[in-house]
N, C-alpha and C. Protein backbone atom coordinates (compact mmCIF):
# COMPACT_ATOMS: atom_id res chain seq x y z
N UNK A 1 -14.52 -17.41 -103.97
CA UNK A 1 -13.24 -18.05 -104.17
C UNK A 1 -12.29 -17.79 -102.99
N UNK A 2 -12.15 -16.67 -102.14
CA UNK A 2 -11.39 -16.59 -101.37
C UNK A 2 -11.81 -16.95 -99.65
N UNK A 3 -13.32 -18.06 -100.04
CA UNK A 3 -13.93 -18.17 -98.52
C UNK A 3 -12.77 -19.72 -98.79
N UNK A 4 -12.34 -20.23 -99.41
CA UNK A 4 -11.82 -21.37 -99.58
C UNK A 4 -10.35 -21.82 -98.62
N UNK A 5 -9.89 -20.45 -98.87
CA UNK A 5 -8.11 -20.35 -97.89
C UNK A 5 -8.61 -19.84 -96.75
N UNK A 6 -9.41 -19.15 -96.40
CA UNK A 6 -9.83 -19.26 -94.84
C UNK A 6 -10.97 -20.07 -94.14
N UNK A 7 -11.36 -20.82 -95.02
CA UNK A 7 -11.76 -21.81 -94.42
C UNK A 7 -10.98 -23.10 -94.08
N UNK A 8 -9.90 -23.22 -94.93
CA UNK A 8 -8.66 -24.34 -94.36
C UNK A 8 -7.97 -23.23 -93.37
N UNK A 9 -7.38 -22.43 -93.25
CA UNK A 9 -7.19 -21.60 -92.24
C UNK A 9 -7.88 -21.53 -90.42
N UNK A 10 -9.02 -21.78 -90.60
CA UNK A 10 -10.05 -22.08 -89.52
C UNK A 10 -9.77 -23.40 -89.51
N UNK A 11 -9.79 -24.20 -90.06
CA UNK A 11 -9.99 -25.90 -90.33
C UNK A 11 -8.61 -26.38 -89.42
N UNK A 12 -7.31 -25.75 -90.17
CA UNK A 12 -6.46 -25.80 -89.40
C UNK A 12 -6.20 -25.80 -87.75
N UNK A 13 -7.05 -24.09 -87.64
CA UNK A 13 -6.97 -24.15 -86.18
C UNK A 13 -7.67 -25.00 -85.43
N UNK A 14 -8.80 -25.01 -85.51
CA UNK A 14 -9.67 -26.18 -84.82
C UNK A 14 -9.21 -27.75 -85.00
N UNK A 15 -8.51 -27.77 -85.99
CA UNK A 15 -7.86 -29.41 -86.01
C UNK A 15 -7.00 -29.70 -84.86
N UNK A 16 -5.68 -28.22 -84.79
CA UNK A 16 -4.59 -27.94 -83.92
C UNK A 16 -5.17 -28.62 -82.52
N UNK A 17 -6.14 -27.40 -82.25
CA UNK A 17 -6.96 -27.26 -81.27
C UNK A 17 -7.50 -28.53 -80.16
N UNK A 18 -7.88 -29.36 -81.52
CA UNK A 18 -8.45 -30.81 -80.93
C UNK A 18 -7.41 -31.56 -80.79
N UNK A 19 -6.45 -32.04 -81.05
CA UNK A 19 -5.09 -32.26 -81.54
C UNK A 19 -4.43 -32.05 -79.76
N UNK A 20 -4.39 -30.78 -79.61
CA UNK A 20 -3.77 -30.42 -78.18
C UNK A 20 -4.43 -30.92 -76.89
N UNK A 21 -5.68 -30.51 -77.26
CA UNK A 21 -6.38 -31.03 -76.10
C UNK A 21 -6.48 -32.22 -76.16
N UNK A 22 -7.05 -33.57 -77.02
CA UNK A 22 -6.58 -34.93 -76.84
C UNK A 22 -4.93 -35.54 -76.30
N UNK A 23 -4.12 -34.45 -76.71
CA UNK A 23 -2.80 -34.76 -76.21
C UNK A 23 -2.67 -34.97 -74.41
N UNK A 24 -3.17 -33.20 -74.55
CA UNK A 24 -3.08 -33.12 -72.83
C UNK A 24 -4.78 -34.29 -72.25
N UNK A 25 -5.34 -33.84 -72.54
CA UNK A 25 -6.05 -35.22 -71.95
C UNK A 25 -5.91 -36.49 -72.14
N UNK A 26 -4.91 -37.18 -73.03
CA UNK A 26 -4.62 -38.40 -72.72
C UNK A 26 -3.49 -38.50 -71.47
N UNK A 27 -2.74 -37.65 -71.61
CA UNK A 27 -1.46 -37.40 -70.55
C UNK A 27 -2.03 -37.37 -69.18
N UNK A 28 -3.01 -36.78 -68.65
CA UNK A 28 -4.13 -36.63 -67.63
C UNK A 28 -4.27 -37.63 -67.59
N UNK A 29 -5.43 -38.82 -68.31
CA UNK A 29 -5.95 -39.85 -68.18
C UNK A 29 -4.49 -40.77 -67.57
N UNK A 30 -3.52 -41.08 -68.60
CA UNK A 30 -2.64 -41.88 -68.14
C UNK A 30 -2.07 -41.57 -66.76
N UNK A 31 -1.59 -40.41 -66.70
CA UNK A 31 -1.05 -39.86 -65.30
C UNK A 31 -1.84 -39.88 -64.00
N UNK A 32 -3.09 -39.87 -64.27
CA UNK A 32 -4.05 -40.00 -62.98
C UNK A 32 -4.27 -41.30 -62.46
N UNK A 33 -4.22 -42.34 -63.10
CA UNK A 33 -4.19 -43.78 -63.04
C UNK A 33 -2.93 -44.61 -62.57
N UNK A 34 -1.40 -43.64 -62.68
CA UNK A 34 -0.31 -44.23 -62.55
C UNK A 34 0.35 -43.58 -61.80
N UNK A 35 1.12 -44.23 -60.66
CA UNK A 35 1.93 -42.73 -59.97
C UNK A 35 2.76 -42.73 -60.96
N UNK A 36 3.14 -41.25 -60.22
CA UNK A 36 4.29 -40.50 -60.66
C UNK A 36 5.35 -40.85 -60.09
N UNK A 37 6.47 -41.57 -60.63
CA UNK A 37 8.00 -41.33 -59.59
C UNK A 37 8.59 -40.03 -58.72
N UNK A 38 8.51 -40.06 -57.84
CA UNK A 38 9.25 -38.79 -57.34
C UNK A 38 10.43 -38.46 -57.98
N UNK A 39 11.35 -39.05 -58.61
CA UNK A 39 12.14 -38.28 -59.50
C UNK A 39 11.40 -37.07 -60.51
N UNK A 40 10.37 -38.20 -61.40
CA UNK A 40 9.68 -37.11 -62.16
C UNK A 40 9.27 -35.40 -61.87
N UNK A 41 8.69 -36.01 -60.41
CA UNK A 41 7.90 -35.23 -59.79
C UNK A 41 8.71 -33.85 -59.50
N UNK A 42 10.21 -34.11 -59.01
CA UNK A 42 10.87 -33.36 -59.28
C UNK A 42 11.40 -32.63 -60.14
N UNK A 43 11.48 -33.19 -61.00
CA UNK A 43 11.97 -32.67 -62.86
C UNK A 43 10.82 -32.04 -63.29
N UNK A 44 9.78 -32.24 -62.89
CA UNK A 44 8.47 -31.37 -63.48
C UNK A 44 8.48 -29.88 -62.98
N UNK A 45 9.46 -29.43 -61.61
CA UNK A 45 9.42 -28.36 -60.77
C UNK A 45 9.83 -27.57 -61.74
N UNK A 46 10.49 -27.83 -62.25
CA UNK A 46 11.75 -27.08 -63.44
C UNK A 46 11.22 -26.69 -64.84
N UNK A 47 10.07 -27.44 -64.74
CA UNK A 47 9.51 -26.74 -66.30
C UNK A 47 9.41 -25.85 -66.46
N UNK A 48 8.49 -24.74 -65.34
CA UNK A 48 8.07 -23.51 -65.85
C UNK A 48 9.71 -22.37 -65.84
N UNK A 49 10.36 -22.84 -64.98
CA UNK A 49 11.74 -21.80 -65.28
C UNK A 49 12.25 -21.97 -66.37
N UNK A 50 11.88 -23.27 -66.81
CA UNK A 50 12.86 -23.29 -68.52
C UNK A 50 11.68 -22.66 -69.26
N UNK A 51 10.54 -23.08 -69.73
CA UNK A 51 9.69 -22.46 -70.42
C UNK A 51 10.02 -20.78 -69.80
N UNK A 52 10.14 -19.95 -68.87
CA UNK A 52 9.84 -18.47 -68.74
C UNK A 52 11.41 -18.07 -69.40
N UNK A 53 12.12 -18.79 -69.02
CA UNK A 53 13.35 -18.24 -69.58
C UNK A 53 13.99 -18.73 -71.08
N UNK A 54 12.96 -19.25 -71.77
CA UNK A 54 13.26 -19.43 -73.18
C UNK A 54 12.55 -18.37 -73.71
N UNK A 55 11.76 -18.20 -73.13
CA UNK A 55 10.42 -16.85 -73.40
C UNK A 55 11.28 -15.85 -73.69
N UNK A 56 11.85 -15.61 -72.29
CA UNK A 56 12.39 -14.46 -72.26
C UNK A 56 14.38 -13.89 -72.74
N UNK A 57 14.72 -15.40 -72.48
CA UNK A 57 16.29 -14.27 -73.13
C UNK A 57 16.45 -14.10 -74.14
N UNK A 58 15.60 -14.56 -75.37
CA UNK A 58 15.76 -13.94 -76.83
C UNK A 58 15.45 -12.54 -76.40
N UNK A 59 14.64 -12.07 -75.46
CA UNK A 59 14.00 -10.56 -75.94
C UNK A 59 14.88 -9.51 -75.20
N UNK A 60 15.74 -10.90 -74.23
CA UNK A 60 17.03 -9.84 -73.72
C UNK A 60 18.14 -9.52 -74.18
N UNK A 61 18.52 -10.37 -74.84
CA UNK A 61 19.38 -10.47 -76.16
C UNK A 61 19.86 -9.98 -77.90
N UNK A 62 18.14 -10.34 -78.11
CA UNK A 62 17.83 -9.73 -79.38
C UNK A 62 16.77 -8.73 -79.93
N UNK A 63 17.14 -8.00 -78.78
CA UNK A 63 16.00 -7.02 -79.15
C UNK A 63 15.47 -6.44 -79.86
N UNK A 64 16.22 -6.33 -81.12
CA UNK A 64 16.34 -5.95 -82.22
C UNK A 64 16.32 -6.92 -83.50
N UNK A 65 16.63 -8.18 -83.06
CA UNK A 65 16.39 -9.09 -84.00
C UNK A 65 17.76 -9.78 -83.87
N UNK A 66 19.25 -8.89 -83.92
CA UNK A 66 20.35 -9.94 -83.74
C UNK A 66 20.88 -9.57 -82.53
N UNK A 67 21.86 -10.47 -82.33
CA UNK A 67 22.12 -10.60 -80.95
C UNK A 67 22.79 -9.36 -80.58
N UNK A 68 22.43 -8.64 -79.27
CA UNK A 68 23.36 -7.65 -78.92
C UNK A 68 23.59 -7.75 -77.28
N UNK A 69 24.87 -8.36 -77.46
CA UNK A 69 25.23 -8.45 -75.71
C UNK A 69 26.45 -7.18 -75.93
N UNK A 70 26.30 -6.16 -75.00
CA UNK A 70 26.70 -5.44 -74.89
C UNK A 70 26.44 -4.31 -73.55
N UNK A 71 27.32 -3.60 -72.84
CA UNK A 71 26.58 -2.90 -71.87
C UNK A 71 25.78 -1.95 -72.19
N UNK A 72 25.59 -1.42 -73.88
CA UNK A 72 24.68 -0.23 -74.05
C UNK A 72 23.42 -1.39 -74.10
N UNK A 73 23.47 -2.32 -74.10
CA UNK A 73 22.01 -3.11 -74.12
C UNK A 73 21.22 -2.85 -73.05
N UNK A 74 20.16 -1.94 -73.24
CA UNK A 74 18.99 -1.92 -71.66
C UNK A 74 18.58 -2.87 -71.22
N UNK A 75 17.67 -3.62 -72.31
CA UNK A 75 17.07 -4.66 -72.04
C UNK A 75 18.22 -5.61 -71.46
N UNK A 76 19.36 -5.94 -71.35
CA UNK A 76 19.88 -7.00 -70.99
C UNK A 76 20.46 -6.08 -70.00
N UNK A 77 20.84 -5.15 -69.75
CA UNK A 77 21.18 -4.78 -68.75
C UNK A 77 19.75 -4.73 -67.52
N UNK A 78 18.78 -4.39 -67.79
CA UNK A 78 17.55 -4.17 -66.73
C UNK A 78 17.32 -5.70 -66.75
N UNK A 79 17.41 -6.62 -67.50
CA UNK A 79 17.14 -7.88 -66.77
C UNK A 79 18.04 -8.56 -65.95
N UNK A 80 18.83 -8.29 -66.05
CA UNK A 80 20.15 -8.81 -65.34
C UNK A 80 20.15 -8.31 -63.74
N UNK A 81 19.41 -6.81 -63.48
CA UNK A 81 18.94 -6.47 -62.44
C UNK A 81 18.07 -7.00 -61.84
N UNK A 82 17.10 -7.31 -62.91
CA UNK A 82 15.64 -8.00 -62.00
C UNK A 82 15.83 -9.43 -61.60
N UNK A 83 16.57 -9.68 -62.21
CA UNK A 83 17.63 -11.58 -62.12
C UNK A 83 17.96 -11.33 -60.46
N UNK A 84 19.24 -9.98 -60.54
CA UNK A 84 19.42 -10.10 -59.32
C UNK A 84 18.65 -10.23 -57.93
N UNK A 85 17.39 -9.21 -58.62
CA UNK A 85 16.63 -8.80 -57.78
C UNK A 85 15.68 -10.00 -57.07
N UNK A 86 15.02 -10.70 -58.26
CA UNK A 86 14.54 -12.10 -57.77
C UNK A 86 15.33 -12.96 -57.14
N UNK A 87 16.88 -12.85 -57.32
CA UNK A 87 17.39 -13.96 -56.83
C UNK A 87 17.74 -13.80 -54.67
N UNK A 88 18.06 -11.94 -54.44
CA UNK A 88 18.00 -11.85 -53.65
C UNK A 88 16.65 -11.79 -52.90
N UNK A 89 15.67 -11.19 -53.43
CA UNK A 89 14.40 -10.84 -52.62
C UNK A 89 13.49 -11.68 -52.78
N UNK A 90 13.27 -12.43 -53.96
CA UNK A 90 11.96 -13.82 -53.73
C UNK A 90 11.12 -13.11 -54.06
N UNK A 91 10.83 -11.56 -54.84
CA UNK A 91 9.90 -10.98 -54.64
C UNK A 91 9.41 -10.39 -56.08
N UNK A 92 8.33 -11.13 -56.73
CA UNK A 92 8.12 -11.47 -57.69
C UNK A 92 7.51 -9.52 -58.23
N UNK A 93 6.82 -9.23 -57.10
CA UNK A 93 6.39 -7.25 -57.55
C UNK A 93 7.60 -6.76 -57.18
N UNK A 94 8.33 -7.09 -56.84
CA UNK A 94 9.60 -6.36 -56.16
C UNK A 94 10.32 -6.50 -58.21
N UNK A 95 10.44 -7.02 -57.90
CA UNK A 95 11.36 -7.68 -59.22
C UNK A 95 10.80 -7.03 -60.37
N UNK A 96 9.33 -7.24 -60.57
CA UNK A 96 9.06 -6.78 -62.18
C UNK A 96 9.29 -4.89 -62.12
N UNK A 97 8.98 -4.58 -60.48
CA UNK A 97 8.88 -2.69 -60.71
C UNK A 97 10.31 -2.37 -60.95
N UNK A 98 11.00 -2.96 -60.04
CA UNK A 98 12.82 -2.58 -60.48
C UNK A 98 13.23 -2.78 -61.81
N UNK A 99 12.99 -4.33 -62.50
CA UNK A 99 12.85 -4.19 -63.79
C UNK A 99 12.78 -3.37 -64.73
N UNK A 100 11.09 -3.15 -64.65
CA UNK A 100 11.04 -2.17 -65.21
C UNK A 100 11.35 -0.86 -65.26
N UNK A 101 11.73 -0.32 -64.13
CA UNK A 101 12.33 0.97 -63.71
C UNK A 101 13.44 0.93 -64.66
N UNK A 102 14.14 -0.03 -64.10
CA UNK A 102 15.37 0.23 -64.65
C UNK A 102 15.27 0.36 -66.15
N UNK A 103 14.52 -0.57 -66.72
CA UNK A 103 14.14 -0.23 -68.54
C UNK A 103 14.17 0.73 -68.85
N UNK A 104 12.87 1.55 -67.86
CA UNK A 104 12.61 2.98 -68.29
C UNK A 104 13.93 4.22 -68.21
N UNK A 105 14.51 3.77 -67.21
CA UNK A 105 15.63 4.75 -67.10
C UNK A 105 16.60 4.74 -67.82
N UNK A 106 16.65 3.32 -68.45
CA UNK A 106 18.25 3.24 -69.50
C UNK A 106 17.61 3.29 -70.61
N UNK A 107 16.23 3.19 -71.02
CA UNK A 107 16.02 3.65 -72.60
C UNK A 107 16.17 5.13 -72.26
């Protein structure tokens, strides 16, 4: 009786699964056949900074679950460093060790 809910459970994922990948391979198919506008082409640059930074300022923010902007906040204080740090140095190991340094030192 209980192979029943994990088997829609599995069923689910593999549906998802096929589901995504027909998505992104129709998007492929269409896109390989059609140019791209260079506007697009531009607006596409920008995805992954919005995707990393939706990722990430809930966990700078709410570290705890509700929001805490505050200067005893580490986490928002050590990212705010590594912000800086990427923004002056371009330097993506530069950035995560200061980061994290700094984490370690203000927890």
């Amino acid at each position: 009786m209980n192979a029943l809910p994990e088997a829609r459970v599995w069923l689910l994922i593999v549906g998802m699964g096929v589901i995504t990948y027909l998505l992104r391979l129709s998007m492929i198919v269409l896109i390989g056949r059609t140019p791209v506008p260079p506007i697009v082409l531009r607006a596409l640059r920008y995805v992954p900074v919005g995707v990393f930074s939706a990722l990430v300022a809930p966990a700078l923010v709410r570290p705890s679950g509700a929001v805490w902007i505050s200067p005893e906040n580490p986490y928002l204080l050590a990212g705010t460093l590594a912000a800086l740090v990427a923004w002056r140095t371009k330097s993506m190991v530069l950035t995560i060790m200061i980061g994290m340094a700094a984490l370690l030192i203000l927890r």
